[in-house]
C-alpha atoms as a PDB file:
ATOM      1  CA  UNK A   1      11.196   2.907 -50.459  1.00  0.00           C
ATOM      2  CA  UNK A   2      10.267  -0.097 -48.243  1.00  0.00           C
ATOM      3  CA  UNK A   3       9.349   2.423 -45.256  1.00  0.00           C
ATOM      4  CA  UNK A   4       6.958   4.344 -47.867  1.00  0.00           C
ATOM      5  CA  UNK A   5       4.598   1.035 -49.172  1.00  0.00           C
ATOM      6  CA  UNK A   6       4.162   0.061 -45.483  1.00  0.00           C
ATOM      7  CA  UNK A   7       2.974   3.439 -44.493  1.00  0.00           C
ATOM      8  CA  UNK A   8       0.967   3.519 -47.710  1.00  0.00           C
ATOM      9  CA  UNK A   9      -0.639   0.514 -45.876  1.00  0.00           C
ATOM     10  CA  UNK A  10      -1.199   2.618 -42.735  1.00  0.00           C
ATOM     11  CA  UNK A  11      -3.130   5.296 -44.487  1.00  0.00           C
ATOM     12  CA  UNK A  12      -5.180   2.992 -46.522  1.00  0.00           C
ATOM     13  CA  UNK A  13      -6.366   1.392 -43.405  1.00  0.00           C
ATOM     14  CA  UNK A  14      -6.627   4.655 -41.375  1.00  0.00           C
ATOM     15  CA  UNK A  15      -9.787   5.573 -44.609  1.00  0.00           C
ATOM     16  CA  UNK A  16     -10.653   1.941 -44.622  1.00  0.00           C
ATOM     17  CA  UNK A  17     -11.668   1.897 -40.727  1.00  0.00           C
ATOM     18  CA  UNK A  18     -12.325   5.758 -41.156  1.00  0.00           C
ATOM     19  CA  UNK A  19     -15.189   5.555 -38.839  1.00  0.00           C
ATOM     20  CA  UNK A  20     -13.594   3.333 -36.134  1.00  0.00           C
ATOM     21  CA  UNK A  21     -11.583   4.065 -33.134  1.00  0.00           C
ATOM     22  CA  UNK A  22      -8.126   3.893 -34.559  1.00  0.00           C
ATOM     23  CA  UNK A  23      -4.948   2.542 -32.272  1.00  0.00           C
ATOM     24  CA  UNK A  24      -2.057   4.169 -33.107  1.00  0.00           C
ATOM     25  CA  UNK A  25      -0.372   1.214 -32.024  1.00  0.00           C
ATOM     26  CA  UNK A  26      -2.073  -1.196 -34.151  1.00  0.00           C
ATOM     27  CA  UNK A  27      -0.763   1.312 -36.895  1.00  0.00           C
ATOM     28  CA  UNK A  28       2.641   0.581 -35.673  1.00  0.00           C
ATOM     29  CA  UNK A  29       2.409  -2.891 -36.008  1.00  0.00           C
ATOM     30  CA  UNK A  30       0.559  -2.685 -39.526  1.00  0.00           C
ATOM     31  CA  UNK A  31       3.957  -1.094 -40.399  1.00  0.00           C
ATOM     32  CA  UNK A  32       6.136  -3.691 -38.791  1.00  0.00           C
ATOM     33  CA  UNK A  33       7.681  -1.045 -36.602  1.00  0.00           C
ATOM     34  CA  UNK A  34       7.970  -0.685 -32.742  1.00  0.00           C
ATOM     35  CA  UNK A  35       5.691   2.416 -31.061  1.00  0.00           C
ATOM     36  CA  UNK A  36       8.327   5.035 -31.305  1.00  0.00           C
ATOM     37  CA  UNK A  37      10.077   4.013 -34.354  1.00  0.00           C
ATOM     38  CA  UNK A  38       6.717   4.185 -36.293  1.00  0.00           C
ATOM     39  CA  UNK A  39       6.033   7.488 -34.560  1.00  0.00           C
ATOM     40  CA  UNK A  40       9.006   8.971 -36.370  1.00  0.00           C
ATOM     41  CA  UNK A  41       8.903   7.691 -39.873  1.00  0.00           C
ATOM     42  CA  UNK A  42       5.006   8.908 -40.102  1.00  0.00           C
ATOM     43  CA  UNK A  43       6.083  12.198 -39.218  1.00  0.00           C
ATOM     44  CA  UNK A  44       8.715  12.297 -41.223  1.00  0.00           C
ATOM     45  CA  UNK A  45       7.504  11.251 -44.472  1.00  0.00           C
ATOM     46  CA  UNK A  46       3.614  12.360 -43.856  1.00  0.00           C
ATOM     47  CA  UNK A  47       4.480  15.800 -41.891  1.00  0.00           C
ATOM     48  CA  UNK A  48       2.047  15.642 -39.001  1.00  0.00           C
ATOM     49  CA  UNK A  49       2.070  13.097 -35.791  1.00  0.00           C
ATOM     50  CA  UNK A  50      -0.378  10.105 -36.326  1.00  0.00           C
ATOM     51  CA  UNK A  51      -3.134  10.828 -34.310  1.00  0.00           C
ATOM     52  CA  UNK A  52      -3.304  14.125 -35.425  1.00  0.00           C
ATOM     53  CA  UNK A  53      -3.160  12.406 -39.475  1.00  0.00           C
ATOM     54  CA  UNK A  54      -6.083  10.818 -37.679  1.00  0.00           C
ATOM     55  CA  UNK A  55      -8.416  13.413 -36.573  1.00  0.00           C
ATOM     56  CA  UNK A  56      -8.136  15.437 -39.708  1.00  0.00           C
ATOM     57  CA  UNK A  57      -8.704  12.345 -42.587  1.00  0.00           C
ATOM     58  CA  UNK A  58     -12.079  12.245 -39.590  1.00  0.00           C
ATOM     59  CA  UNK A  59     -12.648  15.692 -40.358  1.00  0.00           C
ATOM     60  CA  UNK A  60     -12.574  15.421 -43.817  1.00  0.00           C
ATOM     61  CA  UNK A  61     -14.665  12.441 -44.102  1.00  0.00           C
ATOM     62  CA  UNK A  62     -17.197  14.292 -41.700  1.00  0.00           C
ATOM     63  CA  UNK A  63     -17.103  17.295 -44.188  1.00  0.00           C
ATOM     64  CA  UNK A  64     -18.642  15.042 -47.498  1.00  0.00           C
ATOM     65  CA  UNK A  65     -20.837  13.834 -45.244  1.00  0.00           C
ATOM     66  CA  UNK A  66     -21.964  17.824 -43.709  1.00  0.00           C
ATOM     67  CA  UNK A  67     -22.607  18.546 -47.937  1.00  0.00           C
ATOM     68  CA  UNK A  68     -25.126  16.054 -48.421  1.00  0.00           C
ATOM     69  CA  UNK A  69     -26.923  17.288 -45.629  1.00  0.00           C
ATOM     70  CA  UNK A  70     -28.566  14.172 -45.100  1.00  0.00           C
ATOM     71  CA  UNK A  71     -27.743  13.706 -41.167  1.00  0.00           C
ATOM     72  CA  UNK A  72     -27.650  16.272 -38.244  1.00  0.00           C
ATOM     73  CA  UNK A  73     -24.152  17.352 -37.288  1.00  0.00           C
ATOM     74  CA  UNK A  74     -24.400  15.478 -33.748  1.00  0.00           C
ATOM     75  CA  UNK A  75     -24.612  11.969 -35.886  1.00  0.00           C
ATOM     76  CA  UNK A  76     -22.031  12.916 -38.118  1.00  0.00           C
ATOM     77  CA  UNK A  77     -19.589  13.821 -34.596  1.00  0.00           C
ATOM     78  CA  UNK A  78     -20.386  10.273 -33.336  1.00  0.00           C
ATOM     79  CA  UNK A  79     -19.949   7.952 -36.605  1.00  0.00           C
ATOM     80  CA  UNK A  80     -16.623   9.762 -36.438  1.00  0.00           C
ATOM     81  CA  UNK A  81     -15.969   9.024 -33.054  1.00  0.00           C
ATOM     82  CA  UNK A  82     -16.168  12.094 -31.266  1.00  0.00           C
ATOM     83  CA  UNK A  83     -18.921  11.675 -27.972  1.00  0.00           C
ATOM     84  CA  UNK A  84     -20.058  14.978 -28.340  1.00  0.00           C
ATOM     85  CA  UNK A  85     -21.347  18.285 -30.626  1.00  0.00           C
ATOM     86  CA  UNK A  86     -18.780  20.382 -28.811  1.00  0.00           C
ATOM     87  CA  UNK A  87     -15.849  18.127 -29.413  1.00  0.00           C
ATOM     88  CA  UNK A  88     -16.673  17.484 -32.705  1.00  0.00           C
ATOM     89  CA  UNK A  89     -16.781  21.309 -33.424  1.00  0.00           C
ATOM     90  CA  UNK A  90     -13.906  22.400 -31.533  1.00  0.00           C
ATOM     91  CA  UNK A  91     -11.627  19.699 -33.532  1.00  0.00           C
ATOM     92  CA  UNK A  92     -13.183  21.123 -36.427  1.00  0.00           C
ATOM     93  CA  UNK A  93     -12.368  24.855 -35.399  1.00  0.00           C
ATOM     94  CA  UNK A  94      -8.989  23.961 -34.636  1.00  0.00           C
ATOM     95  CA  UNK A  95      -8.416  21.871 -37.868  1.00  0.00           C
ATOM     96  CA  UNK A  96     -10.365  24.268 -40.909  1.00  0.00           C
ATOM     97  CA  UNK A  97     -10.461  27.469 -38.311  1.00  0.00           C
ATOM     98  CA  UNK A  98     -14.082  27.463 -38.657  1.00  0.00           C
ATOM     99  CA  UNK A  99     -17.522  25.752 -37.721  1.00  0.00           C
ATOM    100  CA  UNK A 100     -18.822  22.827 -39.618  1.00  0.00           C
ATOM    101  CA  UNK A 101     -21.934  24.919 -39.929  1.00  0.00           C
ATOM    102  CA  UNK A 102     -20.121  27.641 -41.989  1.00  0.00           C
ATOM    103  CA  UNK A 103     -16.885  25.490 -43.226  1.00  0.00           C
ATOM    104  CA  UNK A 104     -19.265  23.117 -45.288  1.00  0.00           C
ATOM    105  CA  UNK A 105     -20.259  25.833 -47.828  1.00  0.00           C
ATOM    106  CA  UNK A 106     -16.512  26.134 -48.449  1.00  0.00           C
ATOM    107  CA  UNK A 107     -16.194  22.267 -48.693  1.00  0.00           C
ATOM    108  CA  UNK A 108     -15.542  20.021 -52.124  1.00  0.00           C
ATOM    109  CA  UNK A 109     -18.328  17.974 -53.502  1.00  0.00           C
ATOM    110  CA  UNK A 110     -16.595  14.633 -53.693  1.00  0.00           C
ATOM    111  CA  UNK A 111     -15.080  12.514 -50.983  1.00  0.00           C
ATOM    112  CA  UNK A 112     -11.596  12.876 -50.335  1.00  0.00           C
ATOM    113  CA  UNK A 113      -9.135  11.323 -52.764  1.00  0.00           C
ATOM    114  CA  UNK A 114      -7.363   8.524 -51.824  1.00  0.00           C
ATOM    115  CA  UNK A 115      -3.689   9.492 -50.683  1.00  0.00           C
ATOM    116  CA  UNK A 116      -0.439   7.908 -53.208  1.00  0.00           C
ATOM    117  CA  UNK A 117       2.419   8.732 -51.130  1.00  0.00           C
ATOM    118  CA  UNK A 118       4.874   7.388 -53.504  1.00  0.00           C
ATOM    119  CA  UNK A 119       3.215   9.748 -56.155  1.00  0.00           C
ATOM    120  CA  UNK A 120       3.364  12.747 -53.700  1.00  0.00           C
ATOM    121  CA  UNK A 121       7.692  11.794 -53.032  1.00  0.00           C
ATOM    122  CA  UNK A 122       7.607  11.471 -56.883  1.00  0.00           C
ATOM    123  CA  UNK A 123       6.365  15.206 -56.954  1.00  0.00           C
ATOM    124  CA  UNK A 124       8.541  16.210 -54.066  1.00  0.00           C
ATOM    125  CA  UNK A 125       5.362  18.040 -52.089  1.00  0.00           C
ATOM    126  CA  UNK A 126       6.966  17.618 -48.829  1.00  0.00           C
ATOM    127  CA  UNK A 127       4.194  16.001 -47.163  1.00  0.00           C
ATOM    128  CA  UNK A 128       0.158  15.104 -47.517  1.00  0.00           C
ATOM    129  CA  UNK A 129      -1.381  18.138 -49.583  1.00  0.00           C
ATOM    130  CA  UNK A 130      -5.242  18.344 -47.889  1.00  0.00           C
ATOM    131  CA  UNK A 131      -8.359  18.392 -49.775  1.00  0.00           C
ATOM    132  CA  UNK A 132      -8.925  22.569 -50.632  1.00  0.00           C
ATOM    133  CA  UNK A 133     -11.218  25.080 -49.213  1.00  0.00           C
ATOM    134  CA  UNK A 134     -13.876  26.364 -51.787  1.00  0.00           C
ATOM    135  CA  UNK A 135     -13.774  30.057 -51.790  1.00  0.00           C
ATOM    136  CA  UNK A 136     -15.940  32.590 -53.609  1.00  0.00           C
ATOM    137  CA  UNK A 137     -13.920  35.778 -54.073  1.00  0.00           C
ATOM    138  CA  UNK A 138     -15.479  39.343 -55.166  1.00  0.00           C
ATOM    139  CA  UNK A 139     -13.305  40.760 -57.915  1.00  0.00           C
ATOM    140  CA  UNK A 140     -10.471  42.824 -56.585  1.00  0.00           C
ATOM    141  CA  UNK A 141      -7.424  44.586 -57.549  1.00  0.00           C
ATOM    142  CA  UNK A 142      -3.977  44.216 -57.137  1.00  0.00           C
ATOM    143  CA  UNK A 143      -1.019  46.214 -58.426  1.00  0.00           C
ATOM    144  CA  UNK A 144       2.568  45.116 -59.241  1.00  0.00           C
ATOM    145  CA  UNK A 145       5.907  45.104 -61.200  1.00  0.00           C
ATOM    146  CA  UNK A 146       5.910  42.588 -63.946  1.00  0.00           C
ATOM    147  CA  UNK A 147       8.848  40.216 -65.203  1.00  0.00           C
ATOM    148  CA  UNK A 148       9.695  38.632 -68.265  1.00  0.00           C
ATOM    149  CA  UNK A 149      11.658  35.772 -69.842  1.00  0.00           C
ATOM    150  CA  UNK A 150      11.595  33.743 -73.042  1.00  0.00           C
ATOM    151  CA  UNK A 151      10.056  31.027 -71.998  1.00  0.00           C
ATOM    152  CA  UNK A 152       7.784  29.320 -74.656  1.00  0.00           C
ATOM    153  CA  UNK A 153       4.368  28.298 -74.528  1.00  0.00           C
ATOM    154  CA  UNK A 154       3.157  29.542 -71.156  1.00  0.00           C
ATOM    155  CA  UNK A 155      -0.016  30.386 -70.589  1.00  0.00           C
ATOM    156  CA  UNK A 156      -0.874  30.213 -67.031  1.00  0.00           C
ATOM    157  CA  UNK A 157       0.814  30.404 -63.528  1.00  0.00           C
ATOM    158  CA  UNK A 158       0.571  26.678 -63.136  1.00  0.00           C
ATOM    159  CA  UNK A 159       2.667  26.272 -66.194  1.00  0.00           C
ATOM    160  CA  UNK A 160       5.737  27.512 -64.308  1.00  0.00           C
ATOM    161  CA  UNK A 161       4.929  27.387 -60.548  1.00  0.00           C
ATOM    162  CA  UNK A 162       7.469  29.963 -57.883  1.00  0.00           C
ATOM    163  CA  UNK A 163       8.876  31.344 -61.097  1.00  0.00           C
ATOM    164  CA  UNK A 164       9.207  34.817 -59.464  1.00  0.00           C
ATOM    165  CA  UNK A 165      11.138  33.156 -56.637  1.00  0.00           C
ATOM    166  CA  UNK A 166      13.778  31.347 -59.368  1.00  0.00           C
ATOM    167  CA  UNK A 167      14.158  34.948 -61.532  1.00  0.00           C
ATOM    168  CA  UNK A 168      13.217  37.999 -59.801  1.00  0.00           C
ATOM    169  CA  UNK A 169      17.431  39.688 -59.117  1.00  0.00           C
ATOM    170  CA  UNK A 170      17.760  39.026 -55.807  1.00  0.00           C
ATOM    171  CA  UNK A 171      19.003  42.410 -55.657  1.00  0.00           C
ATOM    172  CA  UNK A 172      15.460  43.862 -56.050  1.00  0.00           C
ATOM    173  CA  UNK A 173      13.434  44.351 -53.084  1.00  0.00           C
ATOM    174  CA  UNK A 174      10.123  44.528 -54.912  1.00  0.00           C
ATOM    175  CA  UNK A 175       8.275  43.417 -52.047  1.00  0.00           C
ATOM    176  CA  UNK A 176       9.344  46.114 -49.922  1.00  0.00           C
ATOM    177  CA  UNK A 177       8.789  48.794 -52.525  1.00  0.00           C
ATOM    178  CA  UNK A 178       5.386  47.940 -53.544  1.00  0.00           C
ATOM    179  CA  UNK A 179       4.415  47.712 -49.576  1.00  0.00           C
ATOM    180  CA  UNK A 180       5.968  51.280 -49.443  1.00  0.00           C
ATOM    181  CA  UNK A 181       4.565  52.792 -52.685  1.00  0.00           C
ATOM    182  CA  UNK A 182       0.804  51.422 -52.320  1.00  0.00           C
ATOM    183  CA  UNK A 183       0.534  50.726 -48.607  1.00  0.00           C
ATOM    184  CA  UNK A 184      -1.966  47.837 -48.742  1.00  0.00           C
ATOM    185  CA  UNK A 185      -4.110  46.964 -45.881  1.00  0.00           C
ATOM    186  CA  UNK A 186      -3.401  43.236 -45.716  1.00  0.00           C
ATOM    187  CA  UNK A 187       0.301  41.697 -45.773  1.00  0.00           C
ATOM    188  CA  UNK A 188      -0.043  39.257 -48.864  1.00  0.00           C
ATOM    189  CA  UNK A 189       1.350  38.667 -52.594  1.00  0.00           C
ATOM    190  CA  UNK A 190       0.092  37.485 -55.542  1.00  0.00           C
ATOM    191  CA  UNK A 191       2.114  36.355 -58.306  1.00  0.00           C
ATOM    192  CA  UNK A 192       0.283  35.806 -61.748  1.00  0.00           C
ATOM    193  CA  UNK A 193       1.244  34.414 -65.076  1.00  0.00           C
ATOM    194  CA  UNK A 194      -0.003  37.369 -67.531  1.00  0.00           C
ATOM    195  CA  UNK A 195       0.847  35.960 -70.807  1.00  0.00           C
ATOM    196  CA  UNK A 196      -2.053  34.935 -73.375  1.00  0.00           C
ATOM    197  CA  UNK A 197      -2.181  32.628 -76.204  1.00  0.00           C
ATOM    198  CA  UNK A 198      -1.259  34.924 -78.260  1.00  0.00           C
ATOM    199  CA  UNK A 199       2.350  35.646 -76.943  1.00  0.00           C
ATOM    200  CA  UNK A 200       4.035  32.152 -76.987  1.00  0.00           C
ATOM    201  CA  UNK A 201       7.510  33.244 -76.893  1.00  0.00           C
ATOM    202  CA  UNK A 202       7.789  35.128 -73.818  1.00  0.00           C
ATOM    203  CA  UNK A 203       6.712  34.985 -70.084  1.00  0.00           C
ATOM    204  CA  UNK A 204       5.653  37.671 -68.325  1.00  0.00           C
ATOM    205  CA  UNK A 205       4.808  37.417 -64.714  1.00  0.00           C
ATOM    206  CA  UNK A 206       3.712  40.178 -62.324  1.00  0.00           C
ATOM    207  CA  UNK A 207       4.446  39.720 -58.781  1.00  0.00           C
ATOM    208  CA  UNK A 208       2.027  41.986 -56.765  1.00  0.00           C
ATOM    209  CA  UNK A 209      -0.049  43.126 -53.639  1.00  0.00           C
ATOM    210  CA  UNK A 210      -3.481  44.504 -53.057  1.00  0.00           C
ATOM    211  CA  UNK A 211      -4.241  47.567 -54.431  1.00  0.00           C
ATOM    212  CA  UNK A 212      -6.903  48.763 -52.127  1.00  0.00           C
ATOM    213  CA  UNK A 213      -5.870  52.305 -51.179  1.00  0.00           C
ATOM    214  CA  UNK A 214      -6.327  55.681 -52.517  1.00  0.00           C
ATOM    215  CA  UNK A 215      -2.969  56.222 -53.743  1.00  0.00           C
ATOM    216  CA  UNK A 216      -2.323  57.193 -57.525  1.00  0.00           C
ATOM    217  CA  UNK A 217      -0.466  54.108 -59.512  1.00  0.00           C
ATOM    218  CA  UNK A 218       3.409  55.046 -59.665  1.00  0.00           C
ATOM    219  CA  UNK A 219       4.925  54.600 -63.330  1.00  0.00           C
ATOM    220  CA  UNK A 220       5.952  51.369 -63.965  1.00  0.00           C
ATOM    221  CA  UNK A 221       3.582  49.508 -61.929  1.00  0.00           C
ATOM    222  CA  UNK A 222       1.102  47.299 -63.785  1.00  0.00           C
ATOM    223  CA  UNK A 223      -2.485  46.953 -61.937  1.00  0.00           C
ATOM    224  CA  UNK A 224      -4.532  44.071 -62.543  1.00  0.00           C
ATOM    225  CA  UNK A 225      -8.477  43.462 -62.056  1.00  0.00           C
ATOM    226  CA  UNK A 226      -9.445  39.961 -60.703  1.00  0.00           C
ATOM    227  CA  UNK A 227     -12.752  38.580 -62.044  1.00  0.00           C
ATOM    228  CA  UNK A 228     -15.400  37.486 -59.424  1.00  0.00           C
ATOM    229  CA  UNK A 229     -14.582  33.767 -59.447  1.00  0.00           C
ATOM    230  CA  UNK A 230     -14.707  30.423 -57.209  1.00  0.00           C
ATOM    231  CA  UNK A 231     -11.333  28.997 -56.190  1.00  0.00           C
ATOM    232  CA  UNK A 232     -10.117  25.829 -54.692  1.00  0.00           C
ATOM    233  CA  UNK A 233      -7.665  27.032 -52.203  1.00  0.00           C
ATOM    234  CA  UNK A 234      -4.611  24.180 -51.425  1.00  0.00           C
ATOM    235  CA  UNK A 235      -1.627  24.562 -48.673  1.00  0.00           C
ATOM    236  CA  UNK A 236       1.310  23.351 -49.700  1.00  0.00           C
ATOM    237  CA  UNK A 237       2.875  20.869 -46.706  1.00  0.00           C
ATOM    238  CA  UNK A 238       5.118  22.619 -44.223  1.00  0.00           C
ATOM    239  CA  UNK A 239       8.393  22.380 -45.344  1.00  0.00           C
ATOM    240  CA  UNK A 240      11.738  23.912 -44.395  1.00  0.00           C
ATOM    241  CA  UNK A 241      12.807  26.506 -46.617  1.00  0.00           C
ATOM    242  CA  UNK A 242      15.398  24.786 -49.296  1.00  0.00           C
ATOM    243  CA  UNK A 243      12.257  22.590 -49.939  1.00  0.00           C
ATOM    244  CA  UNK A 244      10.221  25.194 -50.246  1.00  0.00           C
ATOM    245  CA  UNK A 245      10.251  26.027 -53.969  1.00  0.00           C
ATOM    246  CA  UNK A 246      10.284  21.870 -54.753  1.00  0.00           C
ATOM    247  CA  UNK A 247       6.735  21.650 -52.499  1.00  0.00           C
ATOM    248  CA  UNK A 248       5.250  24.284 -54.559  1.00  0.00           C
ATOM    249  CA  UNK A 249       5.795  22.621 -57.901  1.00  0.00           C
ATOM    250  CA  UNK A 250       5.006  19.529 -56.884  1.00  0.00           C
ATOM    251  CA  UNK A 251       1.577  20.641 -55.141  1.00  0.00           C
ATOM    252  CA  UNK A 252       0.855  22.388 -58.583  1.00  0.00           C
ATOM    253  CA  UNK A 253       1.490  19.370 -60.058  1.00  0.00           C
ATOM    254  CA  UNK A 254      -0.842  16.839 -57.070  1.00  0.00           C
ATOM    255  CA  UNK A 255      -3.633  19.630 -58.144  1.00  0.00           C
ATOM    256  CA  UNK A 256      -3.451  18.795 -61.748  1.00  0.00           C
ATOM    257  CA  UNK A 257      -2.512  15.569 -61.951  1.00  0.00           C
ATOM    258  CA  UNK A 258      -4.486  13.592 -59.205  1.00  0.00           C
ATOM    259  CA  UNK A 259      -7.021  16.010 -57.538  1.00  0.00           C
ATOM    260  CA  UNK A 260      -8.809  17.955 -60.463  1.00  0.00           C
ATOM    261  CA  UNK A 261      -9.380  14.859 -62.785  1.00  0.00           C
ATOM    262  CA  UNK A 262     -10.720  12.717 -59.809  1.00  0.00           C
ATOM    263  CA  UNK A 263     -13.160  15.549 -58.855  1.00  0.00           C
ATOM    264  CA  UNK A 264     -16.331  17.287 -59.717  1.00  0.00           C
ATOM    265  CA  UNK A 265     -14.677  20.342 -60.760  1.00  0.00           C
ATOM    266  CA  UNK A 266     -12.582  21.981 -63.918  1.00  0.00           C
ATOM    267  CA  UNK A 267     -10.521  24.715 -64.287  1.00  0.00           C
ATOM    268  CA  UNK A 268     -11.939  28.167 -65.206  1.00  0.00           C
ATOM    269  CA  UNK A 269     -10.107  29.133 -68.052  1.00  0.00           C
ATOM    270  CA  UNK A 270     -11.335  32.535 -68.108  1.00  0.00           C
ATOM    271  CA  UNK A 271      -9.739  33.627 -64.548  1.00  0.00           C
ATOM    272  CA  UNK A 272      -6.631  33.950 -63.578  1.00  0.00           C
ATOM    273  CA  UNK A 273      -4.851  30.993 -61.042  1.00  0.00           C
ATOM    274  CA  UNK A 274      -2.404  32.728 -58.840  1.00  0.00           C
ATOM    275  CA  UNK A 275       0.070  32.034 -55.981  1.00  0.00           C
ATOM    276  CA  UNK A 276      -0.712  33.789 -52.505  1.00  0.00           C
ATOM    277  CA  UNK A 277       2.327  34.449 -50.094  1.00  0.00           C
ATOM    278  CA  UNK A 278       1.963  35.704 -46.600  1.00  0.00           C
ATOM    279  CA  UNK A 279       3.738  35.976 -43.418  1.00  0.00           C
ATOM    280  CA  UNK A 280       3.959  32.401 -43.418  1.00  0.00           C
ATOM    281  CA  UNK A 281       6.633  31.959 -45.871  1.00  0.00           C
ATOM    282  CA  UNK A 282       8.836  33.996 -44.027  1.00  0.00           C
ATOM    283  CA  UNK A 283      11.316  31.627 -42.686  1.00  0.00           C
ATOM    284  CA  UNK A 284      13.097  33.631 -40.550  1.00  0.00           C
ATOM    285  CA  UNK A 285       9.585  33.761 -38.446  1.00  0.00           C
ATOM    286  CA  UNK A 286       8.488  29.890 -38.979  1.00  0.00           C
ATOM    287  CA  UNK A 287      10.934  26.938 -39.091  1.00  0.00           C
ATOM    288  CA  UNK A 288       8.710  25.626 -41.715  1.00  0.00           C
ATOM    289  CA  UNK A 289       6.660  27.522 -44.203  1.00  0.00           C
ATOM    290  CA  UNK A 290       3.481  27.014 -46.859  1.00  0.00           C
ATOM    291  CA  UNK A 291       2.070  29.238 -49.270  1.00  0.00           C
ATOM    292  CA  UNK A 292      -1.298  28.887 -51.226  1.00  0.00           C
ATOM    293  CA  UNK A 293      -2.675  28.064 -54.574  1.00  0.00           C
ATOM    294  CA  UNK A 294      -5.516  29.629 -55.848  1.00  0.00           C
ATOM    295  CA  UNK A 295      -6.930  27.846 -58.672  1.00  0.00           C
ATOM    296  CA  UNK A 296     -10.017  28.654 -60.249  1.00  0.00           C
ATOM    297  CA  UNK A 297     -12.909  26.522 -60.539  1.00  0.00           C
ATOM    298  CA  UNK A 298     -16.171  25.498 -61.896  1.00  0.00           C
ATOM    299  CA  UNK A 299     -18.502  22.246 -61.915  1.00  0.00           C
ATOM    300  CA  UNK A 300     -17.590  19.586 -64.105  1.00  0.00           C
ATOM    301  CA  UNK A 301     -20.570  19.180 -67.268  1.00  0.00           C
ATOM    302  CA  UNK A 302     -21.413  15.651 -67.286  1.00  0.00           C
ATOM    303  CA  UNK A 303     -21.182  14.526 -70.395  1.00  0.00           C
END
């Protein structure tokens, strides 16, 4: 516990002096620790090395200040400390896989949240769960098998985050079936709470993939529209894969419990929130693995 306050103290400097050149060694002795002993225990408990930590809290910073638009992107790179536009863009690139230019429309409002790591142990995330990517999605369809328990009083996918993964029969290779039956042009699958207010004694989830191609719907497949709707899209930390299931729950729980209420935004009740699973969650491809949460989104009405 000791080892988590002091690098609490780390990170709190690393945002205070966001827009200094930052010493990872003076970091190290901020924690009390010697160079390589400090190296460690950050990467332990906050899953990436320091310096990289570093660059993309910069990054992050840099994006609020892209949104309000009120500097050019060449004084942005320098208060950050980076000497030059192509620097500053290539960290970018290699941190949100796209330009500032472009990445900013996909950007949250509000300045990044200030990190509790004893909170995120609490929710057993598995590491620092980064600010989202705001995506607008075109309504689409997916098709799927659904499953259901009695499980009260869930309405949404949030209420009972990597259900599928606790109580589809391991037995069942769904996800092979539906890639063979609807042959969908992108590896990736959804899983979606489907129950309403109306059915508060059961749970019915549908665990899914695109449904994109011109093949007709074989019985006992249920295909879903999704609504045209704006999303802020999280990572959960890379984990190994007995945390895997842990991470996801507590990332649902980081979303709703310390990033939605401290930002501009509330959920869109009227659109599904959904868990995405690609190739990386395969673990016998990636010693660790993420997944993303979609959660749908709309601007906060000051009161």
């Amino acid at each position: 516990m000791q080892q988590l306050f002091l690098l609490q103290r780390v990170i709190d400097y690393i945002d205070f002096h966001i827009k200094e050149e930052i010493d990872p060694e003076k970091l190290a002795t901020i924690a009390g620790y010697s160079p390589y002993h400090f190296y460690r225990i950050f990467n332990k408990y906050i899953g990436y090395t320091v310096m990289d930590y570093v660059q993309k809290r910069k990054l992050q910073f840099a994006l609020y200040d892209l949104v309000q638009g009120k500097k050019k992107i060449i004084q942005i790179a320098l208060d950050y400390g980076f000497e030059t536009h192509s620097g500053f863009t290539k960290a970018f690139k290699r941190c949100f896989g796209s330009p500032p230019s472009l990445y900013k429309m996909h950007c949250p409002i509000s300045l990044p949240q200030k990190l509790d790591l004893l909170s995120l142990r609490q929710k057993q995330t598995g590491g620092i769960v980064m600010q989202p990517k705001i995506v607008h999605k075109r309504a689409f369809e997916i098709a799927g098998k659904t499953f259901e328990s009695d499980i009260e009083k869930v309405f949404y996918t949030r209420d009972a985050p990597a259900f599928w993964e606790q109580r589809i029969p391991p037995d069942e290779a769904i996800e092979r079936t539906l890639y063979d039956l609807l042959s969908p042009r992108e590896h990736g699958e959804y899983c979606i709470n489907l129950s309403d207010t109306d059915s508060q004694d059961k749970f019915t989830y549908l665990f899914a993939v695109n449904y994109d191609q011109e093949v007709q719907l074989p019985d006992g497949l249920t295909r879903l529209k999704m609504k045209d709707a704006t999303y802020a899209v999280f990572r959960t930390p890379l984990v190994e894969a007995e945390q895997f299931v842990p991470s996801i729950k507590g990332t649902w729980q980081y979303i709703l419990e310390d990033w939605l209420p401290q930002s501009h935004y509330e959920v869109d009740e009227i659109v599904y929130d959904f868990e995405y699973y690609d190739e990386h969650c395969h673990d016998w491809e990636y010693e660790k693995i993420y997944m993303e949460i979609y959660l749908p989104i709309k601007e906060r009405m000051e009161v």
